[in-house]
Structures are given as C-alpha cells and as structure tokens.
PDB file of N, CA and C in Angstrom:
ATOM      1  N   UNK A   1     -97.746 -80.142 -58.181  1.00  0.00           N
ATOM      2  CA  UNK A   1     -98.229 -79.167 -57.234  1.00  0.00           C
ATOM      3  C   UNK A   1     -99.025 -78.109 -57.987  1.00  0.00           C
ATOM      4  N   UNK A   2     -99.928 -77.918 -57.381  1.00  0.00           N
ATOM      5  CA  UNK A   2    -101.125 -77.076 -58.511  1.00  0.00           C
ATOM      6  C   UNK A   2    -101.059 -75.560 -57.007  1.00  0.00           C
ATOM      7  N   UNK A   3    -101.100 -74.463 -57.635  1.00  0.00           N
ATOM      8  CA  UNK A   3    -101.936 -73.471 -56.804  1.00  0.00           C
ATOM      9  C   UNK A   3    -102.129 -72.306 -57.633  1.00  0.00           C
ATOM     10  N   UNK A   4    -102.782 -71.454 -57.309  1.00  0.00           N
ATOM     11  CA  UNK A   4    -103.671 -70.448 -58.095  1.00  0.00           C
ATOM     12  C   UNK A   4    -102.844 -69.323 -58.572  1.00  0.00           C
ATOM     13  N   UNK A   5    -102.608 -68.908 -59.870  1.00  0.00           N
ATOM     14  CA  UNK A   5    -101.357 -68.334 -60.590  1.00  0.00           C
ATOM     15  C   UNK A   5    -102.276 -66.751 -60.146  1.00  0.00           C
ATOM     16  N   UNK A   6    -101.243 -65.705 -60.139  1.00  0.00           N
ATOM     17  CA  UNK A   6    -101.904 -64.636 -60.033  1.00  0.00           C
ATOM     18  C   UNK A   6    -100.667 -63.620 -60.846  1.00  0.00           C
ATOM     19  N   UNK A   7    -101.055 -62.104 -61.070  1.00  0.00           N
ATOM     20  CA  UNK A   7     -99.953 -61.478 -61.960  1.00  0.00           C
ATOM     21  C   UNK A   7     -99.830 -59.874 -61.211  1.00  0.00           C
ATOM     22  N   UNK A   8     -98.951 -59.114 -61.510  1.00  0.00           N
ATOM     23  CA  UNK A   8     -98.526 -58.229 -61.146  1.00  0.00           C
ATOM     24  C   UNK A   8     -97.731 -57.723 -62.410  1.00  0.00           C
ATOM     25  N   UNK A   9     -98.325 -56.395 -62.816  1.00  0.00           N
ATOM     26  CA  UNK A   9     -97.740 -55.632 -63.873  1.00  0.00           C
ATOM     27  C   UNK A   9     -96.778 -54.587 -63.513  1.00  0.00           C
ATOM     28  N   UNK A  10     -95.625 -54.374 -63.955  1.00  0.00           N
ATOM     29  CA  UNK A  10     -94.850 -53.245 -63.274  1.00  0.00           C
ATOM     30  C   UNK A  10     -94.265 -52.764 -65.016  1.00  0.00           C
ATOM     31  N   UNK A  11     -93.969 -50.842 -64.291  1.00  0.00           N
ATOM     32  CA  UNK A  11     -93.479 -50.457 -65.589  1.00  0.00           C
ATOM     33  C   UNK A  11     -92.225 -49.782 -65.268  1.00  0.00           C
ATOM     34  N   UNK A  12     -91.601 -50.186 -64.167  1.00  0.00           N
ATOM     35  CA  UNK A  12     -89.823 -49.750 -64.088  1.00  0.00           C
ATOM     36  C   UNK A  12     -89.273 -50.922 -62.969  1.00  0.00           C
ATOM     37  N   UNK A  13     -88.334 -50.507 -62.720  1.00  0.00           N
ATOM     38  CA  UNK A  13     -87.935 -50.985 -61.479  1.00  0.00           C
ATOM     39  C   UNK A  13     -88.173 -51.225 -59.951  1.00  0.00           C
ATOM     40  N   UNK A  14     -88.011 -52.031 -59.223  1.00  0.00           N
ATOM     41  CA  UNK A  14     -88.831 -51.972 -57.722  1.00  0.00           C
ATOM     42  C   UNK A  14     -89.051 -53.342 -57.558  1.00  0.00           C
ATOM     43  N   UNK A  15     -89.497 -53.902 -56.184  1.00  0.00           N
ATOM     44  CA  UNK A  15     -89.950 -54.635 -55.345  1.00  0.00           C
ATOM     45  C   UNK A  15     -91.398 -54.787 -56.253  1.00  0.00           C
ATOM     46  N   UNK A  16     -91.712 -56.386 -56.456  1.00  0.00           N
ATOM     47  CA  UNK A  16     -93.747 -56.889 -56.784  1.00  0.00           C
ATOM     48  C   UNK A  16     -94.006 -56.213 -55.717  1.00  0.00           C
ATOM     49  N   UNK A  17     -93.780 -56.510 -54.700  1.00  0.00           N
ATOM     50  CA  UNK A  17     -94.218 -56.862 -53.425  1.00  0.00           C
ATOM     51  C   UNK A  17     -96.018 -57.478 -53.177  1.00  0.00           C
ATOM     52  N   UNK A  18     -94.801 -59.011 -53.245  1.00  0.00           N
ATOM     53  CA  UNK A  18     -95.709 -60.522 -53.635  1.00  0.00           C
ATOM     54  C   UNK A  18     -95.054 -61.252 -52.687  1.00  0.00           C
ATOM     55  N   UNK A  19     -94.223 -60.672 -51.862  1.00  0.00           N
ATOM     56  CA  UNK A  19     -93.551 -61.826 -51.260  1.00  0.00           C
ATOM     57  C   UNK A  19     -93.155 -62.729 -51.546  1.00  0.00           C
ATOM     58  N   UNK A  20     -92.644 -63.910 -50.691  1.00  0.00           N
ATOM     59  CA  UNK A  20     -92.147 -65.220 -51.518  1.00  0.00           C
ATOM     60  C   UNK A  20     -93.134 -65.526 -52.902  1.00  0.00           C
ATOM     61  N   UNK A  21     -92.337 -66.456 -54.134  1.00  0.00           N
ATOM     62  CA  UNK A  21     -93.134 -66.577 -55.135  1.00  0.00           C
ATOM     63  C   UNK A  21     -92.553 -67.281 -55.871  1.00  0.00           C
ATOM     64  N   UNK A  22     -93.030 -67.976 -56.726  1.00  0.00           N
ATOM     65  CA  UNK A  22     -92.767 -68.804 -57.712  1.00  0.00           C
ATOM     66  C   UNK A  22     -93.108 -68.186 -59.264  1.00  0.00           C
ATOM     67  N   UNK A  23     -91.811 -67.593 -59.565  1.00  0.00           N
ATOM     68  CA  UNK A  23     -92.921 -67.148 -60.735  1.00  0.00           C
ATOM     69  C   UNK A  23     -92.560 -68.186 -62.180  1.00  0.00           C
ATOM     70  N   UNK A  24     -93.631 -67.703 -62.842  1.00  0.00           N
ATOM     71  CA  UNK A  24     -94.102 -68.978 -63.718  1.00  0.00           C
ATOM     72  C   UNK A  24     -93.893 -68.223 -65.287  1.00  0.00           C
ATOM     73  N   UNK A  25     -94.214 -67.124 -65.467  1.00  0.00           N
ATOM     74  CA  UNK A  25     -94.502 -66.755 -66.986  1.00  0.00           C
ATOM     75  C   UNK A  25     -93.969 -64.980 -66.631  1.00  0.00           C
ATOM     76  N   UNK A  26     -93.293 -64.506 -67.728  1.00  0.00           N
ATOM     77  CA  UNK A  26     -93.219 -62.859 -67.871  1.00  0.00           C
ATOM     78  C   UNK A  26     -93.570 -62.307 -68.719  1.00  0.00           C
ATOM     79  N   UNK A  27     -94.299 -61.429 -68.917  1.00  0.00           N
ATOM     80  CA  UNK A  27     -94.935 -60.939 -70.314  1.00  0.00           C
ATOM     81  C   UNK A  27     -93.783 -59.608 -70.820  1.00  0.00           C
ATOM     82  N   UNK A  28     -93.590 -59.167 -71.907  1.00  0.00           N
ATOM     83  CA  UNK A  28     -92.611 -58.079 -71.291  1.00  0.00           C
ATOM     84  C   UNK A  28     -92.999 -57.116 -72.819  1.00  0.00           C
ATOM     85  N   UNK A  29     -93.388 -56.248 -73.434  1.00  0.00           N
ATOM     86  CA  UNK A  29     -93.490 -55.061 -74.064  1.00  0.00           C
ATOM     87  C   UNK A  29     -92.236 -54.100 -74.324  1.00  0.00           C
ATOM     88  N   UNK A  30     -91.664 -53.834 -75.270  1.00  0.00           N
ATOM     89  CA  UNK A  30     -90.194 -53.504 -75.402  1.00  0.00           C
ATOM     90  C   UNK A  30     -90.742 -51.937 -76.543  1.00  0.00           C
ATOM     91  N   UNK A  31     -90.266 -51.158 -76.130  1.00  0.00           N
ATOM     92  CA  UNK A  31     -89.872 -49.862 -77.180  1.00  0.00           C
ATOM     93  C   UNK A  31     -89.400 -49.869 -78.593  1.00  0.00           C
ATOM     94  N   UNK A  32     -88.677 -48.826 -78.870  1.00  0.00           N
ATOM     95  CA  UNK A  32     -88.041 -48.806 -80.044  1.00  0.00           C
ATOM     96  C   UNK A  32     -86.700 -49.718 -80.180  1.00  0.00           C
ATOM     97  N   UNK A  33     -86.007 -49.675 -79.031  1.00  0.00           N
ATOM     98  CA  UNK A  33     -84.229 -50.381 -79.198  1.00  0.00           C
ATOM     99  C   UNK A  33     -84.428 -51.665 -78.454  1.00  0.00           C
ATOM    100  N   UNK A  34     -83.648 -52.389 -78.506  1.00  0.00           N
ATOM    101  CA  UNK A  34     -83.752 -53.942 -77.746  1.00  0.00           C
ATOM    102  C   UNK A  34     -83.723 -53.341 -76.556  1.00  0.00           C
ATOM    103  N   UNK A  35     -84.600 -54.606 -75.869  1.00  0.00           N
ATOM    104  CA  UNK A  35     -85.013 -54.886 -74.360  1.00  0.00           C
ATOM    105  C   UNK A  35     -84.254 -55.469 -73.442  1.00  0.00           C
ATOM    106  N   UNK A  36     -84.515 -55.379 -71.847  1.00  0.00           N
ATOM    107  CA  UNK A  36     -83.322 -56.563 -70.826  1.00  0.00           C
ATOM    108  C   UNK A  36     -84.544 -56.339 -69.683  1.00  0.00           C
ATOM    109  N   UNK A  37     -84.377 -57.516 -69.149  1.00  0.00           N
ATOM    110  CA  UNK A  37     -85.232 -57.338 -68.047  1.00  0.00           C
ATOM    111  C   UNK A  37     -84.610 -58.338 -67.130  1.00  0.00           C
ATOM    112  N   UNK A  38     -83.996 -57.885 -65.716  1.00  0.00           N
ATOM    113  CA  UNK A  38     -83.807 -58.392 -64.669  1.00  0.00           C
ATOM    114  C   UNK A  38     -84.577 -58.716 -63.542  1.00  0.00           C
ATOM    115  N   UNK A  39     -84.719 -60.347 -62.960  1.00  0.00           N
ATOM    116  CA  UNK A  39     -85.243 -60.087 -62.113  1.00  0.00           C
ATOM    117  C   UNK A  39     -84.308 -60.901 -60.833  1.00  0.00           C
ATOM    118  N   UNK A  40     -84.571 -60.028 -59.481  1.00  0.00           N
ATOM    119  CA  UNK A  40     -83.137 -60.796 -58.466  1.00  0.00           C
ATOM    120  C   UNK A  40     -84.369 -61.430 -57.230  1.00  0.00           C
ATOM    121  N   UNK A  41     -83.512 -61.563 -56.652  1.00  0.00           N
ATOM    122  CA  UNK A  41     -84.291 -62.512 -55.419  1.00  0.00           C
ATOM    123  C   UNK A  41     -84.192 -61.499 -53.858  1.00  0.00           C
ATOM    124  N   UNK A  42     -84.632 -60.593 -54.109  1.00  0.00           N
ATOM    125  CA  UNK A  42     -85.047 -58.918 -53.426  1.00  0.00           C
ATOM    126  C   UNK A  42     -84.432 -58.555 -53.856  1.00  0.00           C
ATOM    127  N   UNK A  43     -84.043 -57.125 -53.173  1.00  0.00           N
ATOM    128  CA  UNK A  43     -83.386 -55.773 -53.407  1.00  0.00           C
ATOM    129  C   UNK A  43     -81.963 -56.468 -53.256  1.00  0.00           C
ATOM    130  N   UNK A  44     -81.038 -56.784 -54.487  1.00  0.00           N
ATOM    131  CA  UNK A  44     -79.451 -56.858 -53.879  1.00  0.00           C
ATOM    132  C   UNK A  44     -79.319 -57.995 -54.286  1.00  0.00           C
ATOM    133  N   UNK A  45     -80.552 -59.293 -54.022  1.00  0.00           N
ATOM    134  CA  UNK A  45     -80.448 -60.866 -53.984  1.00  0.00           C
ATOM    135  C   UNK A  45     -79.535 -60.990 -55.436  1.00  0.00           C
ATOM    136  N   UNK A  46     -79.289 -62.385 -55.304  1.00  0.00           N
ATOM    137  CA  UNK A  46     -79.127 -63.080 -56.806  1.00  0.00           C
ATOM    138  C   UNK A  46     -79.966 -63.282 -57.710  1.00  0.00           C
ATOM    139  N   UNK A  47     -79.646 -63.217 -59.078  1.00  0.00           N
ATOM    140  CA  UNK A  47     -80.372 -62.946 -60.164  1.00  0.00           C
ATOM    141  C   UNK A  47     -81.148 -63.878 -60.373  1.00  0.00           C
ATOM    142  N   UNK A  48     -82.261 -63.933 -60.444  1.00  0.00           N
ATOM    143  CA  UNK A  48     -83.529 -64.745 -60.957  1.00  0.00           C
ATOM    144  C   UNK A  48     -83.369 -65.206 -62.196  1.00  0.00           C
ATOM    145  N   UNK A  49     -83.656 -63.962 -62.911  1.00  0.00           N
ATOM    146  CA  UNK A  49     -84.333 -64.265 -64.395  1.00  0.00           C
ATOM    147  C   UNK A  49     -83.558 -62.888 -64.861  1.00  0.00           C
ATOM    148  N   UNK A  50     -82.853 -63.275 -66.174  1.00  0.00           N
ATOM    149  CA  UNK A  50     -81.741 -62.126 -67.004  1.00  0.00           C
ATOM    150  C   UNK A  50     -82.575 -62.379 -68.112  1.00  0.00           C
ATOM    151  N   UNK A  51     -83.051 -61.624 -68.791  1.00  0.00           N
ATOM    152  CA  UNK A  51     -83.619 -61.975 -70.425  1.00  0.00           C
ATOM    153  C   UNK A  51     -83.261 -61.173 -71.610  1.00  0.00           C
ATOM    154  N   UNK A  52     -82.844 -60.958 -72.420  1.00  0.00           N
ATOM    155  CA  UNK A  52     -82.949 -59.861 -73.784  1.00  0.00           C
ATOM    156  C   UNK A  52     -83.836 -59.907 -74.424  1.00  0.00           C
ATOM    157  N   UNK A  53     -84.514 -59.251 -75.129  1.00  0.00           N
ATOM    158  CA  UNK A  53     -85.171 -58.744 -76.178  1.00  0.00           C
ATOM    159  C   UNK A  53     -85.381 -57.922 -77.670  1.00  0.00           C
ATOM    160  N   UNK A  54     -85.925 -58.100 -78.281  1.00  0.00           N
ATOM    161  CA  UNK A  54     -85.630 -57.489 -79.736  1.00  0.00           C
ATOM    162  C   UNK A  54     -86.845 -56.338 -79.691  1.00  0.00           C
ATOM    163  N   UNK A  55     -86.357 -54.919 -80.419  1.00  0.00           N
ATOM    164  CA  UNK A  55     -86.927 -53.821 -80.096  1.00  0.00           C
ATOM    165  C   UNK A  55     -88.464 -54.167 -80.611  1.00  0.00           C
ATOM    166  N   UNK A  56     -89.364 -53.192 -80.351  1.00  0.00           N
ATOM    167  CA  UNK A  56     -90.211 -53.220 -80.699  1.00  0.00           C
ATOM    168  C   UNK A  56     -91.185 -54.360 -80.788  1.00  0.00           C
ATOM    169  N   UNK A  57     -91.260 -54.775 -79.948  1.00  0.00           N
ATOM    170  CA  UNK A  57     -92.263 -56.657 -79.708  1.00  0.00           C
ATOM    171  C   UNK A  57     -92.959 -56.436 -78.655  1.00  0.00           C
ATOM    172  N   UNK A  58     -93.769 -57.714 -78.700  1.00  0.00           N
ATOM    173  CA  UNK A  58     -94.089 -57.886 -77.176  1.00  0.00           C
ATOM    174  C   UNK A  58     -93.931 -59.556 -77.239  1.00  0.00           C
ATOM    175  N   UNK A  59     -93.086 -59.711 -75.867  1.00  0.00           N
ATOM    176  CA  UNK A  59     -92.460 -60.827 -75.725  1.00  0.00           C
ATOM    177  C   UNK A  59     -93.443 -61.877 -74.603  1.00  0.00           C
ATOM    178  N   UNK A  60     -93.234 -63.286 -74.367  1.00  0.00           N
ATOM    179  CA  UNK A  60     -93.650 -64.145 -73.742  1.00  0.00           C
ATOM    180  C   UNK A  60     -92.390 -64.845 -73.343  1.00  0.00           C
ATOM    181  N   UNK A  61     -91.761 -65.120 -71.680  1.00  0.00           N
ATOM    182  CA  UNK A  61     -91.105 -66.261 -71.560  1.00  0.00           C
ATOM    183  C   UNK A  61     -92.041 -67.165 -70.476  1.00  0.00           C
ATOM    184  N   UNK A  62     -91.737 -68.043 -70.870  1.00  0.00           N
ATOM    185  CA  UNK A  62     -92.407 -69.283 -70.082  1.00  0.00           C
ATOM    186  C   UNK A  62     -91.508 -69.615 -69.601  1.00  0.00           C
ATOM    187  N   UNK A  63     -91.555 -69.798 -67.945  1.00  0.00           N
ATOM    188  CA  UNK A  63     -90.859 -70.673 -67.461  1.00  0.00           C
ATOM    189  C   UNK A  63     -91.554 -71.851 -66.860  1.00  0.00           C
ATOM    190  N   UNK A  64     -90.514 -73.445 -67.218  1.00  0.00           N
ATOM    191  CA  UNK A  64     -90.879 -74.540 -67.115  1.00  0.00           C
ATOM    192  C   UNK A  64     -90.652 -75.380 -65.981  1.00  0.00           C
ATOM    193  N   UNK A  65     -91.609 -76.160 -65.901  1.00  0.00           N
ATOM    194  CA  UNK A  65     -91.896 -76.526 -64.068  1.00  0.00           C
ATOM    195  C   UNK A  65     -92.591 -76.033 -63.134  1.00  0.00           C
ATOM    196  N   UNK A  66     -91.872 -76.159 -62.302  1.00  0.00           N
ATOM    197  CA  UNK A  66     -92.401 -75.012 -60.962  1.00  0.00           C
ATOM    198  C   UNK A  66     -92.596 -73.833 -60.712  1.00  0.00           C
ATOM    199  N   UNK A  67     -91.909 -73.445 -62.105  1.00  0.00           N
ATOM    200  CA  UNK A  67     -91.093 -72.091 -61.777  1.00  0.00           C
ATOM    201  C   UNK A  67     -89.722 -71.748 -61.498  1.00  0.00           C
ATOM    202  N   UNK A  68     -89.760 -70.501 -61.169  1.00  0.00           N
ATOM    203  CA  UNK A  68     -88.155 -69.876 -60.272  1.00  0.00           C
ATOM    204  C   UNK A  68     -88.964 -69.527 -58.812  1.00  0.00           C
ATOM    205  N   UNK A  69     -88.075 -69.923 -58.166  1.00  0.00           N
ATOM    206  CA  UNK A  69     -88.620 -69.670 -56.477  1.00  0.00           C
ATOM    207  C   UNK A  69     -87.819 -68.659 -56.453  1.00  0.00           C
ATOM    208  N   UNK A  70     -88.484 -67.331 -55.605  1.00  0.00           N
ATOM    209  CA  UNK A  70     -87.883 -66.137 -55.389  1.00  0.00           C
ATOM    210  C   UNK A  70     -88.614 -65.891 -53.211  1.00  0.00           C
ATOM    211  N   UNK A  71     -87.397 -66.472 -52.950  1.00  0.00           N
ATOM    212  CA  UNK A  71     -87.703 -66.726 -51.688  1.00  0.00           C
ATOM    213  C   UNK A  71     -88.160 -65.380 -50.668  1.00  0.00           C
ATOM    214  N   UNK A  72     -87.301 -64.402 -51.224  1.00  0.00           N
ATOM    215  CA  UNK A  72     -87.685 -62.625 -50.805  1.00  0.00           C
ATOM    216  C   UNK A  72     -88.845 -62.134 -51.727  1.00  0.00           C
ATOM    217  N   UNK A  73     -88.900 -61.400 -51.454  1.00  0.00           N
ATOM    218  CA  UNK A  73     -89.862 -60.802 -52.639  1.00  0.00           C
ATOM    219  C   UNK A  73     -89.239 -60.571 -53.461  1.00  0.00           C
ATOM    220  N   UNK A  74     -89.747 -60.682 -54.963  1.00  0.00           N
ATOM    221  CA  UNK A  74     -88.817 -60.471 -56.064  1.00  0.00           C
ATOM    222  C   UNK A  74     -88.869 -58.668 -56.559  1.00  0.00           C
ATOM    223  N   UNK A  75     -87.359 -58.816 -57.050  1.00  0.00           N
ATOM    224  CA  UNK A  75     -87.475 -57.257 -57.109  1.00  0.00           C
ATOM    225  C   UNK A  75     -86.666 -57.408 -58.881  1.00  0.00           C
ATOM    226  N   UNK A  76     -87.888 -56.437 -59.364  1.00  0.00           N
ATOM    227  CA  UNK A  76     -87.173 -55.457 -60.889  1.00  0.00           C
ATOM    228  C   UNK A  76     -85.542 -55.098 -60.840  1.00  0.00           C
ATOM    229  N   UNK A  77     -84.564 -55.493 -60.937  1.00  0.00           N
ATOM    230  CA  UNK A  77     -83.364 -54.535 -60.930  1.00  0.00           C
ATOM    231  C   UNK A  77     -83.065 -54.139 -62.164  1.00  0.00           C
ATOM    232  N   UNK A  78     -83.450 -54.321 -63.458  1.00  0.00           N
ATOM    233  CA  UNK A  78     -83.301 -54.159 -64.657  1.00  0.00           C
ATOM    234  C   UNK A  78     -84.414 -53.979 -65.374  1.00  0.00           C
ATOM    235  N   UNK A  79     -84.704 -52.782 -66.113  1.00  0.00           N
ATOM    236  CA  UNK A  79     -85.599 -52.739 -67.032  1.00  0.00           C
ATOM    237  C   UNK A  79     -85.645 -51.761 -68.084  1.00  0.00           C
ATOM    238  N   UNK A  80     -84.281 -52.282 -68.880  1.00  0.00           N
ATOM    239  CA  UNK A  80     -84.264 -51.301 -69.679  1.00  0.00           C
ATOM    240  C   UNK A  80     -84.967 -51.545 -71.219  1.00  0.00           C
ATOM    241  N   UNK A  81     -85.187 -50.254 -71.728  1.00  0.00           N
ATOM    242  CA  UNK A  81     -86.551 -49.996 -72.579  1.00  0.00           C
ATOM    243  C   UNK A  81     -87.436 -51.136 -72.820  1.00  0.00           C
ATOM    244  N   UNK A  82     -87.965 -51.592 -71.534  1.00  0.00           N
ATOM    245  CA  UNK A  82     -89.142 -51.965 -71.066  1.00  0.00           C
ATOM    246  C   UNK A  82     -90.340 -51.082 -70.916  1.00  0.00           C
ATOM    247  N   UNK A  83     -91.264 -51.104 -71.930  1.00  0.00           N
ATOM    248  CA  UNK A  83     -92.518 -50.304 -71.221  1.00  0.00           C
ATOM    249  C   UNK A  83     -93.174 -50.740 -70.417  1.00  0.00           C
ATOM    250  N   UNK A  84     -93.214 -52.446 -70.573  1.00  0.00           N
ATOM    251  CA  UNK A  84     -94.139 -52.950 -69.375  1.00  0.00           C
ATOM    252  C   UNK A  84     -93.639 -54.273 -69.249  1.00  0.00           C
ATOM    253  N   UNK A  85     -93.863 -54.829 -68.278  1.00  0.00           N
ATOM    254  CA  UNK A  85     -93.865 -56.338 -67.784  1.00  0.00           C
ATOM    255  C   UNK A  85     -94.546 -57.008 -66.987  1.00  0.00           C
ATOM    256  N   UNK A  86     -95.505 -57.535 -67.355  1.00  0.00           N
ATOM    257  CA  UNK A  86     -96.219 -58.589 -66.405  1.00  0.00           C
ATOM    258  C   UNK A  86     -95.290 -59.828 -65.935  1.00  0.00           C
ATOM    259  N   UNK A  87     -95.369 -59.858 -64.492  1.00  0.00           N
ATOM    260  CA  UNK A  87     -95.154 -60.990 -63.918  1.00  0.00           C
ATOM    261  C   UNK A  87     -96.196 -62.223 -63.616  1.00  0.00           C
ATOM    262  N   UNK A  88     -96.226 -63.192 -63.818  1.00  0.00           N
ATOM    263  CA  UNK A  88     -97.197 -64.100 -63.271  1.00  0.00           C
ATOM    264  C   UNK A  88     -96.514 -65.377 -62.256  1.00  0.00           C
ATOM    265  N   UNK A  89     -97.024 -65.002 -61.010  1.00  0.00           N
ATOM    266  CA  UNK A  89     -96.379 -66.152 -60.189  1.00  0.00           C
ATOM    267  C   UNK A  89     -97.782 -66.989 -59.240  1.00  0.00           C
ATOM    268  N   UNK A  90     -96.692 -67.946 -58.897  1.00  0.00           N
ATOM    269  CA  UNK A  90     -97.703 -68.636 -57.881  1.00  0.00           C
ATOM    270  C   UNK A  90     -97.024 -68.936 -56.300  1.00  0.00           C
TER     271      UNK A  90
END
C-alpha cells in the first residue's frame, strides 16, 4: 500500500491534529539529559510509541511496515527533554 507520507513537527505535548494516521518515522532532538517520547492513540488512548533516548543527539526511529495506526488523532503525552520531534505519517 503506497500513499503520500507527510510530517508534522511538535515541540511539547498535545494533539498532531492529523487525524487518523499511520505513522511511519519520528525524528526526535534531545537536550542535555536523556530523552522519552510518548506517543498514545488520542488524548488518554493507549500507547503508540514509548521510546528513550541518550542526551544530547538527534535521534531517527523507523518504524517498519505500515506503520503504527493511530486510529484518533495521535496525541504527544510524553516529551520529556525533547526539544523537538518530527512526526512523519501517512
């Protein structure tokens, strides 16, 4: 299944608001102390995507396949010393 990847950068917590989505790749930029970045399936949903990080990087996860289907809109619930995170979904 092919369709056109698009991205959304966020720098705290909150709703893409992307609506349903498949997301595919997270880019994520971390501070001085290790990183965490949550993502749930809306406001409240079950957890998507849990990740850690090592301070001071900038990270790439790929996710393989389809993706993660995030049937609500996907929402930030975690982002600690995260400066930034790109989402890329389809």
């Amino acid at each position: 299944m092919s369709s056109d990847v698009k991205m959304q950068r966020v720098t705290g917590t909150g709703a893409l608001g992307i609506g349903r989505a498949r997301i595919r790749q997270v880019h994520v930029t971390t501070g001085g102390t290790a990183g965490r970045l949550t993502l749930t399936n809306g406001s409240g949903g079950g957890v998507l995507l849990d990740l850690d990080f090592v301070a001071s990087s900038t990270h790439i996860a790929n996710i393989p396949g389809e993706g993660i289907l995030s049937a609500a809109d996907p929402f930030v619930s975690l982002a600690t010393n995260v400066t930034a995170a790109t989402i890329y979904y389809a």
